[in-house]
Protein backbone atom coordinates (compact mmCIF):
# COMPACT_ATOMS: atom_id res chain seq x y z
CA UNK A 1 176.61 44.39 139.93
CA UNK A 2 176.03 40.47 140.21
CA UNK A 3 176.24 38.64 137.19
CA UNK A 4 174.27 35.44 136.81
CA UNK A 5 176.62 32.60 136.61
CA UNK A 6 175.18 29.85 134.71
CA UNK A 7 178.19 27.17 135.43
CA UNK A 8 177.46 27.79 139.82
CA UNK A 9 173.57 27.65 139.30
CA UNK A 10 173.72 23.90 137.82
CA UNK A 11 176.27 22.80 139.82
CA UNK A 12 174.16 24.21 143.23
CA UNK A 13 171.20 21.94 141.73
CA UNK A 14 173.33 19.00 141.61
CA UNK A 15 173.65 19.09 137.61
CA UNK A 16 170.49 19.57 137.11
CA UNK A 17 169.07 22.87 135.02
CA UNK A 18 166.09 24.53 137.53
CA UNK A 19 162.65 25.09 136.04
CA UNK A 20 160.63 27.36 138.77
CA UNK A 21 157.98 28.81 136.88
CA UNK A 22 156.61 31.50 139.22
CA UNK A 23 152.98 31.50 137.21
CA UNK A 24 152.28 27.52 137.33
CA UNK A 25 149.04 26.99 139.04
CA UNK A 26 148.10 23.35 139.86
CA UNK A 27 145.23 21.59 138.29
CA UNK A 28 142.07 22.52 139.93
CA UNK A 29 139.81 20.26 141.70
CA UNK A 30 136.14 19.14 140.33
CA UNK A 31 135.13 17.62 143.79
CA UNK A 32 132.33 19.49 144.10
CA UNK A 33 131.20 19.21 140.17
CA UNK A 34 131.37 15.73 139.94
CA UNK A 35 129.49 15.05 143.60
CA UNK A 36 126.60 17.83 142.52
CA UNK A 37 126.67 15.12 139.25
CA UNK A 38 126.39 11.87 141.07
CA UNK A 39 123.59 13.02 143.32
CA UNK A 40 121.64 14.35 140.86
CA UNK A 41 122.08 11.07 138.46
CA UNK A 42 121.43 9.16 142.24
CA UNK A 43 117.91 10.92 143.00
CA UNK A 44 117.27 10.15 139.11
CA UNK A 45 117.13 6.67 139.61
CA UNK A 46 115.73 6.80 143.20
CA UNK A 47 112.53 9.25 141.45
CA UNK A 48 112.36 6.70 138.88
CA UNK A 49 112.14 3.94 141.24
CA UNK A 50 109.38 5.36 143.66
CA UNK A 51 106.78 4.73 140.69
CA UNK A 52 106.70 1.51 141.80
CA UNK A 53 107.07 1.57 145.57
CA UNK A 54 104.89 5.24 146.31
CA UNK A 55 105.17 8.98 146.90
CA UNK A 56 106.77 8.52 150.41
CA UNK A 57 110.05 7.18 148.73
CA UNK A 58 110.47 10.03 146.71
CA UNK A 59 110.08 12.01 149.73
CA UNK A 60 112.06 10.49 151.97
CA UNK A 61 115.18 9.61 149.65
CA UNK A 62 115.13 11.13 146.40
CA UNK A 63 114.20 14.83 147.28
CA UNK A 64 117.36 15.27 149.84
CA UNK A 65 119.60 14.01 146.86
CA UNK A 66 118.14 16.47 144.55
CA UNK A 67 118.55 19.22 146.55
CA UNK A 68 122.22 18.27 147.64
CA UNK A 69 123.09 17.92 144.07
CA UNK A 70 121.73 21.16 143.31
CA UNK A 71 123.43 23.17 146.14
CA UNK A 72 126.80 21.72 145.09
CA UNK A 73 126.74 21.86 141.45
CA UNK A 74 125.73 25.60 142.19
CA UNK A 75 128.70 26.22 144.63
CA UNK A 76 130.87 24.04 142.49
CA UNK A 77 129.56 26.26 139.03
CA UNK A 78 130.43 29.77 141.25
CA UNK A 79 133.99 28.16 141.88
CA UNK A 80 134.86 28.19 138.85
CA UNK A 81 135.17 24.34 138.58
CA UNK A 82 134.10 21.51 135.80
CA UNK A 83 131.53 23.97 133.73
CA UNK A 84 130.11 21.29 131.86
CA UNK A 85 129.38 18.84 135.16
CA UNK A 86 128.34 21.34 137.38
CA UNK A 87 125.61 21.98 134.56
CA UNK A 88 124.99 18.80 134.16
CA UNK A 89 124.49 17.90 137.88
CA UNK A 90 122.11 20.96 137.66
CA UNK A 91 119.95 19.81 135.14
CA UNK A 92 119.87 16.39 136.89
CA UNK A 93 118.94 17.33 140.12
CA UNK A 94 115.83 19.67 138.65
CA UNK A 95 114.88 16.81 136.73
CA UNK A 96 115.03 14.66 140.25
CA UNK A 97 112.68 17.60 141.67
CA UNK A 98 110.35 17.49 138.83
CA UNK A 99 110.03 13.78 138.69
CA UNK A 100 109.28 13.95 142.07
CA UNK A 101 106.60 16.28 142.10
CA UNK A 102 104.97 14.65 139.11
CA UNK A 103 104.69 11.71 141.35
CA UNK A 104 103.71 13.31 144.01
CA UNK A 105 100.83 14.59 142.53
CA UNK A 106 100.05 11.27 140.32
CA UNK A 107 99.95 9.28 144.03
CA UNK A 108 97.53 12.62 145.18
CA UNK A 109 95.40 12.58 141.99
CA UNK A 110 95.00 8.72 141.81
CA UNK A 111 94.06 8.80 145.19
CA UNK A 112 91.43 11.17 144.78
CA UNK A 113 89.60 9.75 141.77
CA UNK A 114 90.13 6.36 143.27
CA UNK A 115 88.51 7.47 146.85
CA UNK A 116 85.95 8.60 144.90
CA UNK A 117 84.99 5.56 142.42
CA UNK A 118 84.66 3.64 145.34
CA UNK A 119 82.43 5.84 147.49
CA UNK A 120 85.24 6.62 149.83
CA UNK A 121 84.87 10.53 149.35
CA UNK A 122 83.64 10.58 152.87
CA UNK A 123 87.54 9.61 154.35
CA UNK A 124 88.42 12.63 151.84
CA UNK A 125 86.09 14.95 153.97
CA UNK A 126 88.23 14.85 157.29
């Protein structure tokens, strides 16, 4: 039977004692959680911004960051990764998605009671 020599083991490791630890798992990565984040905080500000510049920004720009920040802070919460940013880029993006609706149908309403103070119902009609 082998004995473990303690005196040839340092000496193989150039005088230095050897720390393998067989269950060390490195640091996982929050890529994902922290990218569903930022796009949902990004169509935030762009849903926020379309009050002023129209229903066809939010569209256009805001919608596709909501839903990319939703997708990924979904994958990125089934991975296993950043809890609490994965929620958070959840909650942002459906906030995106319901700013953007609200606006959406604020442009639709105003448009409608508008067209019609003005005798414009008959463009409505078509």
């Amino acid at each position: 039977m082998d004995e473990y020599n303690y005196n040839e083991t340092y000496e193989m490791n150039g005088g230095y004692e050897s720390w393998e630890d067989d269950d060390y798992n490195p640091p996982q990565s929050n890529g994902l959680a922290i990218t569903g984040m930022v796009l949902g905080i990004v169509a935030i500000v762009i849903g926020l911004l379309s009050s002023c510049c129209g229903g066809l920004f939010v569209i256009l720009f805001s919608a596709p960051f909501a839903i990319g920040g939703l997708i990924t802070s979904i994958i990125a919460l089934k991975k296993g990764q950043n809890k609490g940013m994965a929620i958070a880029g959840i909650i942002c993006s459906a906030l995106a998605l319901l700013i953007g609706v609200i606006m959406i149908l604020m442009a639709f309403i105003s448009y409608v009671f508008l067209g019609m103070a003005y005798g414009l119902d008959s463009y409505l009609s078509y």
